[in-house]
N, C-alpha and C. Protein backbone atom coordinates (compact mmCIF):
# COMPACT_ATOMS: atom_id res chain seq x y z
N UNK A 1 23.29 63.30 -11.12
CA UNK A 1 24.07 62.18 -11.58
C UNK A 1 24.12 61.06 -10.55
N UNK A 2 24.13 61.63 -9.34
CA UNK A 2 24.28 60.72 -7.89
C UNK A 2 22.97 59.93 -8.20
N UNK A 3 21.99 59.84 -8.16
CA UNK A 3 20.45 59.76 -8.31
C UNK A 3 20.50 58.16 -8.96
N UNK A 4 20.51 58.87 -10.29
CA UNK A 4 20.42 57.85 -11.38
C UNK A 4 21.70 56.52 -11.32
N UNK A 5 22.71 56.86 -10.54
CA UNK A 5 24.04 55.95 -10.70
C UNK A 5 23.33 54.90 -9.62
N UNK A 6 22.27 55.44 -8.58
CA UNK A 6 22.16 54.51 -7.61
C UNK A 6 20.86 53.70 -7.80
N UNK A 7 19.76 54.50 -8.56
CA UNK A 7 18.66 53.56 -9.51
C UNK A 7 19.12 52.33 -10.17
N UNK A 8 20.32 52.89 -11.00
CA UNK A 8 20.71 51.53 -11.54
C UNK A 8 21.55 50.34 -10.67
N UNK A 9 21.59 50.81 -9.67
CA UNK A 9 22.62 49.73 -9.06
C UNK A 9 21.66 48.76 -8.47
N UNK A 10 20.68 49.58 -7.73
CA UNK A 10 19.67 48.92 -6.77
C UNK A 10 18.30 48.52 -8.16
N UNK A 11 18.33 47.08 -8.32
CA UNK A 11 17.03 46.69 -8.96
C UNK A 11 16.01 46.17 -8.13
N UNK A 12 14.68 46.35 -8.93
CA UNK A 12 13.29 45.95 -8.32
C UNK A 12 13.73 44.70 -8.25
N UNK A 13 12.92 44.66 -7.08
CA UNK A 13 12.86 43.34 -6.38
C UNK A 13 10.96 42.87 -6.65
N UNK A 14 10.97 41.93 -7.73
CA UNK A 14 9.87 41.12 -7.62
C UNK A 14 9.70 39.06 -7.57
N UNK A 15 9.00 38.87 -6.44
CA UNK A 15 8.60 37.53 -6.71
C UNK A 15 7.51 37.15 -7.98
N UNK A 16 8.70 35.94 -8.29
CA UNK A 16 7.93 35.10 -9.09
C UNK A 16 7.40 33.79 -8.59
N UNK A 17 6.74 33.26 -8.95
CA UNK A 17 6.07 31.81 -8.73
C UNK A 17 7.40 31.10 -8.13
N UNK A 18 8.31 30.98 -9.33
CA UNK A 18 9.80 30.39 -8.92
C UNK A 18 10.03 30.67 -7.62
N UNK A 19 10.08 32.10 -7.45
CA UNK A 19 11.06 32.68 -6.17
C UNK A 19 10.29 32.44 -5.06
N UNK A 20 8.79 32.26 -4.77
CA UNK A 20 8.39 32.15 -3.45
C UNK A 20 8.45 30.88 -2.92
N UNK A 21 8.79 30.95 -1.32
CA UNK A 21 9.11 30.29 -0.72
C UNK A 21 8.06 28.92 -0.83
N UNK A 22 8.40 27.56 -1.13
CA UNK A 22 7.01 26.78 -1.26
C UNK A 22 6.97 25.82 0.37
N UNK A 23 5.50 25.61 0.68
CA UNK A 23 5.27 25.38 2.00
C UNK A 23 5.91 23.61 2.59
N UNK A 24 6.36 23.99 3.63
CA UNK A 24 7.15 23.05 3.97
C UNK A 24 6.18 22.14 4.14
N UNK A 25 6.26 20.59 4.59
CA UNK A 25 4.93 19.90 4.66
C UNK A 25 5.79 18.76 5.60
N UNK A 26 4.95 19.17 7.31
CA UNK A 26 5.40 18.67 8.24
C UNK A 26 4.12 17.75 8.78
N UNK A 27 4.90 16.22 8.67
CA UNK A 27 3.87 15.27 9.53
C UNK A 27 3.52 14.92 10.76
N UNK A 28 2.35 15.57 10.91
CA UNK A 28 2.11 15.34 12.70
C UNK A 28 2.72 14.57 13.45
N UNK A 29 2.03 12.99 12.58
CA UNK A 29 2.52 11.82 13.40
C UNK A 29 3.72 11.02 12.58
N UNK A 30 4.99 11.30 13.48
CA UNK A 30 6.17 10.59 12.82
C UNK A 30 6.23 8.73 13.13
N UNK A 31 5.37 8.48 13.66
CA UNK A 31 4.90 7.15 14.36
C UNK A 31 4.17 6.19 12.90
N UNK A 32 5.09 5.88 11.97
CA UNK A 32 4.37 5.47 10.88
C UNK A 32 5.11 4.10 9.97
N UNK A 33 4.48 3.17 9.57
CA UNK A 33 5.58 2.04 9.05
C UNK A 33 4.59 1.75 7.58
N UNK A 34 5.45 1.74 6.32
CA UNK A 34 4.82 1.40 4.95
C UNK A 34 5.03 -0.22 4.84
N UNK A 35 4.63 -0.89 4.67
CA UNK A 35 4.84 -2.38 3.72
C UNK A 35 3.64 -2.21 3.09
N UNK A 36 4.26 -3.45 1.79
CA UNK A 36 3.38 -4.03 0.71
C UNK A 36 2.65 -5.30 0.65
N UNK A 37 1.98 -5.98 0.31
CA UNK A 37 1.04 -7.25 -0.16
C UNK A 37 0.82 -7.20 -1.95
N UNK A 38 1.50 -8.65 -2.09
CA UNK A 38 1.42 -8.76 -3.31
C UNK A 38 0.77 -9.99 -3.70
N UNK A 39 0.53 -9.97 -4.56
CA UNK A 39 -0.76 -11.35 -5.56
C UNK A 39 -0.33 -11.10 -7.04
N UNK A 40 0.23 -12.05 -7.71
CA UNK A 40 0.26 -12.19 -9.14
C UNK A 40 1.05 -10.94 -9.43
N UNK A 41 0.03 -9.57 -10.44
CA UNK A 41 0.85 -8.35 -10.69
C UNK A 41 0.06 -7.59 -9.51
N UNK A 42 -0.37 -7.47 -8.73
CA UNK A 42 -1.47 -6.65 -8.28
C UNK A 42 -0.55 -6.48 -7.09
N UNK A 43 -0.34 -4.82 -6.87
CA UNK A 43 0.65 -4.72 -5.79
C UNK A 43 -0.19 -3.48 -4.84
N UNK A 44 -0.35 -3.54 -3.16
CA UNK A 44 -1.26 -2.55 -2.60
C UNK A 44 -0.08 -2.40 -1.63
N UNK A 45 -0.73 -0.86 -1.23
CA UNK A 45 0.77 -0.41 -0.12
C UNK A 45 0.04 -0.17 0.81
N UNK A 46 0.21 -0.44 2.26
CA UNK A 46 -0.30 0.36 3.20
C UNK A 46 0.63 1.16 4.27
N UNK A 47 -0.05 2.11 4.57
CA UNK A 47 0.97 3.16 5.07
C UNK A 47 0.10 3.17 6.67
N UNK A 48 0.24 2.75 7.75
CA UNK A 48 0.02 2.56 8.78
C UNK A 48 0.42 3.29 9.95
N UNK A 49 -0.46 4.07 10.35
CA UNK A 49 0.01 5.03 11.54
C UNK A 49 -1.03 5.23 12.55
N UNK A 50 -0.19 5.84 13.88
CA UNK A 50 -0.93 6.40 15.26
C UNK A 50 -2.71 6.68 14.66
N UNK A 51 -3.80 5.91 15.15
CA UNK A 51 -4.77 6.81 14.64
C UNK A 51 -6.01 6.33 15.89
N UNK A 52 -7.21 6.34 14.85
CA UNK A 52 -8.61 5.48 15.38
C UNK A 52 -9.35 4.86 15.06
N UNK A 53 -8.59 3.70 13.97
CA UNK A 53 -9.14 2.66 13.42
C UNK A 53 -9.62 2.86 12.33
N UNK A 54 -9.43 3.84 11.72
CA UNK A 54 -9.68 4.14 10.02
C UNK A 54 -9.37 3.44 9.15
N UNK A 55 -9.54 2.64 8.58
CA UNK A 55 -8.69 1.72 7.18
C UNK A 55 -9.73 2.58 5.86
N UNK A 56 -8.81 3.41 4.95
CA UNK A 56 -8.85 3.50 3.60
C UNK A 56 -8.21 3.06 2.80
N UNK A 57 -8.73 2.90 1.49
CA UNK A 57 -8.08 2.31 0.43
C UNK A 57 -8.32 3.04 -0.65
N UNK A 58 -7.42 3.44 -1.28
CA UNK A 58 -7.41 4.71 -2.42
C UNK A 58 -8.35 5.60 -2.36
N UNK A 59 -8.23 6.19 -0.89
CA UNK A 59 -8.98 7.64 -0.28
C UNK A 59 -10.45 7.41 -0.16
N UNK A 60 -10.99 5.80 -0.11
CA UNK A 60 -12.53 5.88 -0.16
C UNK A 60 -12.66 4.93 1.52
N UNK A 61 -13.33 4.67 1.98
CA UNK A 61 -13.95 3.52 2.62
C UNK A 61 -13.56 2.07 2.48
N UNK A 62 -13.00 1.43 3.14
CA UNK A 62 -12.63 -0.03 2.47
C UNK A 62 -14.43 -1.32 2.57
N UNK A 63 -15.02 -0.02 3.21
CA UNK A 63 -16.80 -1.06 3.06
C UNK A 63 -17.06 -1.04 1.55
N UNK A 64 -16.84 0.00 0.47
CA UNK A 64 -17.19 0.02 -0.51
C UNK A 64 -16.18 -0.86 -1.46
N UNK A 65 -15.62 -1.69 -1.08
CA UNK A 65 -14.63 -2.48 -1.87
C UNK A 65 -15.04 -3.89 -3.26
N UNK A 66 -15.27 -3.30 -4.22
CA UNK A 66 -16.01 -4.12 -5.40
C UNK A 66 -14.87 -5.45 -5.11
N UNK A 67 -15.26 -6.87 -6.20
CA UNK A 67 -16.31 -7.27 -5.75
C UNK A 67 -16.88 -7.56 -4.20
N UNK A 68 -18.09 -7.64 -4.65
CA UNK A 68 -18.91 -7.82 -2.57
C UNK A 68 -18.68 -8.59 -2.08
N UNK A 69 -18.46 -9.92 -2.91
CA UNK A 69 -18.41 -11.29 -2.42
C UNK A 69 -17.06 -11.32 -1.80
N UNK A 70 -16.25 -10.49 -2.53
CA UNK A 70 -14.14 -10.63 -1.72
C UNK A 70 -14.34 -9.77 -0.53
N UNK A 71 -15.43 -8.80 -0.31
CA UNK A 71 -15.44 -7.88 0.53
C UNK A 71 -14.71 -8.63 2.27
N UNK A 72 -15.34 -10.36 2.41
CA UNK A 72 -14.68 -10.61 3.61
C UNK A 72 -13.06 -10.66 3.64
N UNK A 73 -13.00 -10.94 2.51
CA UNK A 73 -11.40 -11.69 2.20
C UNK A 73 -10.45 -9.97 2.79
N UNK A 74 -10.82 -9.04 2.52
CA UNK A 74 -10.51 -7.55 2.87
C UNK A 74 -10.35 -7.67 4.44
N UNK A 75 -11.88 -7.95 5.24
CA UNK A 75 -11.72 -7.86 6.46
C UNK A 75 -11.34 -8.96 6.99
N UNK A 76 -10.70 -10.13 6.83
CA UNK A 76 -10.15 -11.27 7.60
C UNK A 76 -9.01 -10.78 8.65
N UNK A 77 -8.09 -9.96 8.46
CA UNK A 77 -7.24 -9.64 9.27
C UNK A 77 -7.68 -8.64 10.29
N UNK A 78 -8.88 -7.86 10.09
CA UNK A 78 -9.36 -6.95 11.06
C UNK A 78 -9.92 -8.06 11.92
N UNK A 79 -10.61 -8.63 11.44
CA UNK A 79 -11.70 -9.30 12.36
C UNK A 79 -11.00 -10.49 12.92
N UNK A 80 -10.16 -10.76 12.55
CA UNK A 80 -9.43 -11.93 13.28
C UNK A 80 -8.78 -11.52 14.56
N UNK A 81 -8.02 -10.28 14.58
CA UNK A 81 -7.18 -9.67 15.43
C UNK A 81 -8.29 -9.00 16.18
N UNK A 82 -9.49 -8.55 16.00
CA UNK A 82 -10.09 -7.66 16.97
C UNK A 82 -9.82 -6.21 17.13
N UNK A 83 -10.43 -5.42 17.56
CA UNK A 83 -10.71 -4.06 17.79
C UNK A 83 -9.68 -3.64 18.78
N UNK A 84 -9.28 -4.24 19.97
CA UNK A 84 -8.17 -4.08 20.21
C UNK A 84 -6.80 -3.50 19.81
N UNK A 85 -6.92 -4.52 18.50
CA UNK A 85 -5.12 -3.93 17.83
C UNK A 85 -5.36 -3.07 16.72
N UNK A 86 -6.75 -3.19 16.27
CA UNK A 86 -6.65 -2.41 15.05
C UNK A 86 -7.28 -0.56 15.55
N UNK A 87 -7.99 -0.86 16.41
CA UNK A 87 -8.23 0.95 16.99
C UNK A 87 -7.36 1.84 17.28
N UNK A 88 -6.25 1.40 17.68
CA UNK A 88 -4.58 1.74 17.29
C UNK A 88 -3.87 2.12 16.12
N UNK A 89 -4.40 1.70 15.33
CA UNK A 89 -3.97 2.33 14.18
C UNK A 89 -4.85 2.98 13.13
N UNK A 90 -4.64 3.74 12.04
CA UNK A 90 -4.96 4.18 10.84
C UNK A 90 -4.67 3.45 9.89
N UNK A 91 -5.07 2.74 8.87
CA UNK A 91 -4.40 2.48 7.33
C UNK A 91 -4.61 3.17 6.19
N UNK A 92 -4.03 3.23 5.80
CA UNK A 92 -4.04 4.02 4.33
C UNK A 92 -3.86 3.14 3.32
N UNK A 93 -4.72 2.75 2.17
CA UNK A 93 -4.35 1.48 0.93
C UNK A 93 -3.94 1.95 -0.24
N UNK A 94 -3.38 1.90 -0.91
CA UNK A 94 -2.98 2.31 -2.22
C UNK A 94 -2.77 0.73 -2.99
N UNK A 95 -3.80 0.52 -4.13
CA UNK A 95 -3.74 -0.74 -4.74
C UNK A 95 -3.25 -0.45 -6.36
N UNK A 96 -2.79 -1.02 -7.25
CA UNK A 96 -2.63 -1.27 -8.11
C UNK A 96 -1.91 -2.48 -9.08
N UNK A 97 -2.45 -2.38 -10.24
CA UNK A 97 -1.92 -3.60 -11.00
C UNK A 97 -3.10 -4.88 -11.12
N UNK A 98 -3.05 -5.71 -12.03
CA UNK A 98 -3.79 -7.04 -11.20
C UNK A 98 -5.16 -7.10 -11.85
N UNK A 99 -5.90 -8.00 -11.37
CA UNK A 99 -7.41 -8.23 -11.76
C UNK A 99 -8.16 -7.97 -10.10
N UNK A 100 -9.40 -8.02 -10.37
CA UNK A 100 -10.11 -7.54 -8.66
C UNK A 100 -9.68 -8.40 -7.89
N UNK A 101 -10.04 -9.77 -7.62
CA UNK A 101 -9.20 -10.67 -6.97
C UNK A 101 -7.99 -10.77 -6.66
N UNK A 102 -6.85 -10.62 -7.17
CA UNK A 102 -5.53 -10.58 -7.34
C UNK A 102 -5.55 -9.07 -6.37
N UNK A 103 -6.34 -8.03 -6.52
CA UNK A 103 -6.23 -6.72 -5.85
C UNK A 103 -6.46 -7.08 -4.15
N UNK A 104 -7.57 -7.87 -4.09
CA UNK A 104 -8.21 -8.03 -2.99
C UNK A 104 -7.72 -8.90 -2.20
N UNK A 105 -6.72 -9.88 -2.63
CA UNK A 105 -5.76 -10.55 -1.96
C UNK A 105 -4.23 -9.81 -1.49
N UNK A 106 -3.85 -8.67 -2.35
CA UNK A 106 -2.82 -8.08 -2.24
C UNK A 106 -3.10 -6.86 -1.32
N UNK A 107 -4.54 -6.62 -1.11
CA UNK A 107 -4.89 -5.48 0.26
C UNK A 107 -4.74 -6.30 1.74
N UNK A 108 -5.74 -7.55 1.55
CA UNK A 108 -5.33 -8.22 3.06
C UNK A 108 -3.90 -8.79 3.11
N UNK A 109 -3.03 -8.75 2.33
CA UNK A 109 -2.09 -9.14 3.28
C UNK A 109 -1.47 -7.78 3.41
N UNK A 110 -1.26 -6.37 2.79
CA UNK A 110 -0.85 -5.81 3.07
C UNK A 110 -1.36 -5.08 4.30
N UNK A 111 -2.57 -4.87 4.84
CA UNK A 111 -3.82 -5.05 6.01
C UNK A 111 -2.26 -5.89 6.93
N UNK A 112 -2.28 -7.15 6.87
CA UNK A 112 -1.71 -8.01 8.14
C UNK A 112 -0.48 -7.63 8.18
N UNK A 113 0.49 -7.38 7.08
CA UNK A 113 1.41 -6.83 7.60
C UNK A 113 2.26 -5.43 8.22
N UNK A 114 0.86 -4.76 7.82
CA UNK A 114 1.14 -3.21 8.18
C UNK A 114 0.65 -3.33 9.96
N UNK A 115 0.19 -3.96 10.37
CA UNK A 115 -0.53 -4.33 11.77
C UNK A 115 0.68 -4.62 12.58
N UNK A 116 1.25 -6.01 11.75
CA UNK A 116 2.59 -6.57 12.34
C UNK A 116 4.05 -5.69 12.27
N UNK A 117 4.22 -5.06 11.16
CA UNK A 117 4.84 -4.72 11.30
C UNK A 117 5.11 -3.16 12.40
N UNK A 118 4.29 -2.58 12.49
CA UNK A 118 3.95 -0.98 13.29
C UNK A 118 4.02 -1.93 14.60
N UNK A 119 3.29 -2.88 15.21
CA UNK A 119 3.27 -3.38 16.58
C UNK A 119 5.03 -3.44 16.63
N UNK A 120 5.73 -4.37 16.08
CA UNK A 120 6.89 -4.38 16.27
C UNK A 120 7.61 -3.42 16.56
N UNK A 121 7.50 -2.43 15.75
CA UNK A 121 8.35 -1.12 15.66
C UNK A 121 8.00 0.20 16.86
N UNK A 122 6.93 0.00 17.24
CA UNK A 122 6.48 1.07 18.40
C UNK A 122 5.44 0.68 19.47
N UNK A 123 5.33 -0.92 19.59
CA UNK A 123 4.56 -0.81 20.88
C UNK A 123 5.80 -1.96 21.11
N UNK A 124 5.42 -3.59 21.15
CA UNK A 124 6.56 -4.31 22.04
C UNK A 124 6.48 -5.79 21.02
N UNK A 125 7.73 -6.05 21.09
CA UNK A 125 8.33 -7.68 20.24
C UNK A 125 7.28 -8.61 21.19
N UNK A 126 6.30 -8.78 22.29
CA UNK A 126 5.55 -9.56 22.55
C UNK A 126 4.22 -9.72 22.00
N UNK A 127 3.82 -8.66 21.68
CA UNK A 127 2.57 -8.06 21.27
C UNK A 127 2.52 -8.75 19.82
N UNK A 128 3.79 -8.31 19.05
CA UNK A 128 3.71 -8.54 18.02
C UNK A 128 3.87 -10.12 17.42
N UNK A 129 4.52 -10.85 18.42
CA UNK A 129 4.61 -12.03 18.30
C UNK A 129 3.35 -12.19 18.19
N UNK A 130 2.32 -12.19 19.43
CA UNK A 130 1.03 -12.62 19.75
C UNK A 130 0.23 -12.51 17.81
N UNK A 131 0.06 -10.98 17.45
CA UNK A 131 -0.44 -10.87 16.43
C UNK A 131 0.04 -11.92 15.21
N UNK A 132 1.18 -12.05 14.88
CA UNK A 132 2.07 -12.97 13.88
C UNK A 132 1.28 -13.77 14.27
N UNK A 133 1.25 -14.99 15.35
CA UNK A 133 0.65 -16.16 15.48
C UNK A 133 -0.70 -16.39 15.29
N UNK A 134 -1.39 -15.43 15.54
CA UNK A 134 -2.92 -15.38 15.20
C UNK A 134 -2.90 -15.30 13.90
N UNK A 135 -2.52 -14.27 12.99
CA UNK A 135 -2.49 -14.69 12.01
C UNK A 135 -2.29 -15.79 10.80
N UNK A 136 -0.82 -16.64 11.42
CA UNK A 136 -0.34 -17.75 10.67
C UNK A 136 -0.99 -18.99 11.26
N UNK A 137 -1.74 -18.73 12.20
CA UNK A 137 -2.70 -20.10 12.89
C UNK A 137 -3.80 -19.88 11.85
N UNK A 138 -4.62 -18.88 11.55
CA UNK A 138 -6.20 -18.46 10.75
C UNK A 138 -5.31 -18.48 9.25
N UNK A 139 -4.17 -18.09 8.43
CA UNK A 139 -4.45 -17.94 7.08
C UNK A 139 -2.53 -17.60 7.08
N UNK A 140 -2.12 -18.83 6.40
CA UNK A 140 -0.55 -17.94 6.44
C UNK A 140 -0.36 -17.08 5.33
N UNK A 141 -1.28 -17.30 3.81
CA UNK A 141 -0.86 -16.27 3.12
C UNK A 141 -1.34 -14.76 3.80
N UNK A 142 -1.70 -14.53 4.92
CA UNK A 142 -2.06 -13.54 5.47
C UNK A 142 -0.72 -12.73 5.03
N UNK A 143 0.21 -13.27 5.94
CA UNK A 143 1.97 -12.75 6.11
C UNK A 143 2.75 -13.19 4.90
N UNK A 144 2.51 -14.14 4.17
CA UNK A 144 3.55 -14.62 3.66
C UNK A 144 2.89 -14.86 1.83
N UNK A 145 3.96 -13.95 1.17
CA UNK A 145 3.21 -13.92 -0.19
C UNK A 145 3.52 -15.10 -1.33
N UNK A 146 3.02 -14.82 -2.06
CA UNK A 146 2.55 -16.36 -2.68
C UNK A 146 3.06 -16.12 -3.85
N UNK A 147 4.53 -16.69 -4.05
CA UNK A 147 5.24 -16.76 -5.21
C UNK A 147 5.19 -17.03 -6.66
N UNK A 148 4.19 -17.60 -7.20
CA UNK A 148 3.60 -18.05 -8.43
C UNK A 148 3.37 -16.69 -9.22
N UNK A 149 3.69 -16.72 -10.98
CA UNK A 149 3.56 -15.77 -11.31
C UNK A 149 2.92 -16.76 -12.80
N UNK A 150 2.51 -15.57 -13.43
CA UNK A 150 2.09 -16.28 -14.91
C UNK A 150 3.65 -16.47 -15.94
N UNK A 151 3.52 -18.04 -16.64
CA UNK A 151 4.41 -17.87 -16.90
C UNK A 151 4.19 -17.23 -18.41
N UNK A 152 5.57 -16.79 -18.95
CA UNK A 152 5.68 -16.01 -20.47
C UNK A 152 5.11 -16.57 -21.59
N UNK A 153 4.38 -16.57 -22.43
CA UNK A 153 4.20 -17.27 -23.64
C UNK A 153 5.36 -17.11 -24.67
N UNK A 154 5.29 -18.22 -25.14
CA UNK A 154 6.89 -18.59 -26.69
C UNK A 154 6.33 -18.87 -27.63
N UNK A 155 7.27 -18.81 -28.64
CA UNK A 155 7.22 -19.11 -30.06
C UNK A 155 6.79 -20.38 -30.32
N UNK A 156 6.06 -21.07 -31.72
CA UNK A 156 5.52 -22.04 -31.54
C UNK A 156 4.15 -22.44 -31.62
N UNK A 157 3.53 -21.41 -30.72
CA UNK A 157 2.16 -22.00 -30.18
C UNK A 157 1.57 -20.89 -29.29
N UNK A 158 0.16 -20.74 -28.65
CA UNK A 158 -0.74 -19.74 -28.31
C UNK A 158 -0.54 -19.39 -27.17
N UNK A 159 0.00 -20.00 -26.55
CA UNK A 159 0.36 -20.06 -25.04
C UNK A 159 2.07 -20.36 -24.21
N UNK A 160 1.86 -20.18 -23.24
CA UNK A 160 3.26 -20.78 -22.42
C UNK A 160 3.68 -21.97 -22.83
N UNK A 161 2.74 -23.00 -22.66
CA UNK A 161 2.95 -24.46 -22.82
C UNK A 161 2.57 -25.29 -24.48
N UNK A 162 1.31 -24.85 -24.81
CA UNK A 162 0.29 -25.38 -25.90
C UNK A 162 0.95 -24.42 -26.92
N UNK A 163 1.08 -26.04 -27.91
CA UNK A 163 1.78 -25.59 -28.74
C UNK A 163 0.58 -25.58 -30.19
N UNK A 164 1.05 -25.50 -31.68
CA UNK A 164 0.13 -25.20 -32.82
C UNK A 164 -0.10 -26.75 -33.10
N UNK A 165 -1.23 -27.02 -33.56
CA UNK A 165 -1.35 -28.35 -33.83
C UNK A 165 -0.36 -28.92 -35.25
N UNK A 166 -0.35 -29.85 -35.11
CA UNK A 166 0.61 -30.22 -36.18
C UNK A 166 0.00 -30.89 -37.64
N UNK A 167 0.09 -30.44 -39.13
CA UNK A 167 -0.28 -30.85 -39.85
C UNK A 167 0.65 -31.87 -40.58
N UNK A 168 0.25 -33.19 -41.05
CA UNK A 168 0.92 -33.91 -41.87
C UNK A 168 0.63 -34.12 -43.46
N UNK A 169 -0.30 -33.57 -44.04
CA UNK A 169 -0.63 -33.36 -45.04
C UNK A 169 -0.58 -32.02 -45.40
């Protein structure tokens, strides 16, 4: 009777999917600053950290960046600043929204401000000055985003503005 009273008290113990412990996910380098660059709808994030000059953009190469012809408009902020400030860091791009252009304007500035902003935050407020000014001397929408949006289309007519032609007969 002793036996069975204590079978039932004590139950199997099994893991389920639920019950196992899931793996913690610890970042090497806590040395890291996110900002955005925006154009029209087209919004890219870069996530900027301790590295060796890597710039990706949605996990590929930023050399392979369609169209070819925007391909400089991408590297203006590397190549302006030099190997210097950018071998210091890693970027990471995440783009979305937008048309290619509108994309490719919303990566370089997010490019210039992920630069500016990480110098500020973990090397020195001189450094980073220096970078800011190089930048807003060569291209201020580098830093500074460009407020214009499309406006809504209304009732009326085909567009925002243009209205239906008018019949009098």
């Amino acid at each position: 009777m002793d036996n069975t009273q204590q079978q039932k008290q004590t139950p199997k113990v099994t893991a389920t999917k639920a019950e196992t412990p899931k793996k913690v996910l610890k970042k090497k380098n806590k040395h890291f600053v996110q900002t955005f660059g925006r154009k029209k709808t087209a919004t890219a994030v870069a996530l900027c950290r301790e590295g060796r000059g890597i710039v990706k953009l949605n996990g590929s190469p930023i050399e392979l960046i369609q169209p070819e012809t925007l391909r400089y408009k991408v590297y203006e902020p590397i190549l302006i600043l030099g190997k210097e400030y950018i071998n210091r860091v890693d970027i990471r791009l995440r783009v979305s929204g937008g048309g290619p252009t509108a994309q490719v304007y919303a990566i370089r500035q997010a490019i210039a401000r992920a630069i500016v902003a990480y110098y500020q935050k973990y090397v020195d407020e001189e450094t980073k000055r220096k970078i800011k000014q190089i930048l807003i001397q060569y291209d201020r929408s580098l830093l500074v985003a460009d407020p214009r949006r499309s406006e809504p289309k209304k009732f009326g007519g085909r567009g925002a503005r243009a209205r239906f032609q008018k019949s009098y007969r």
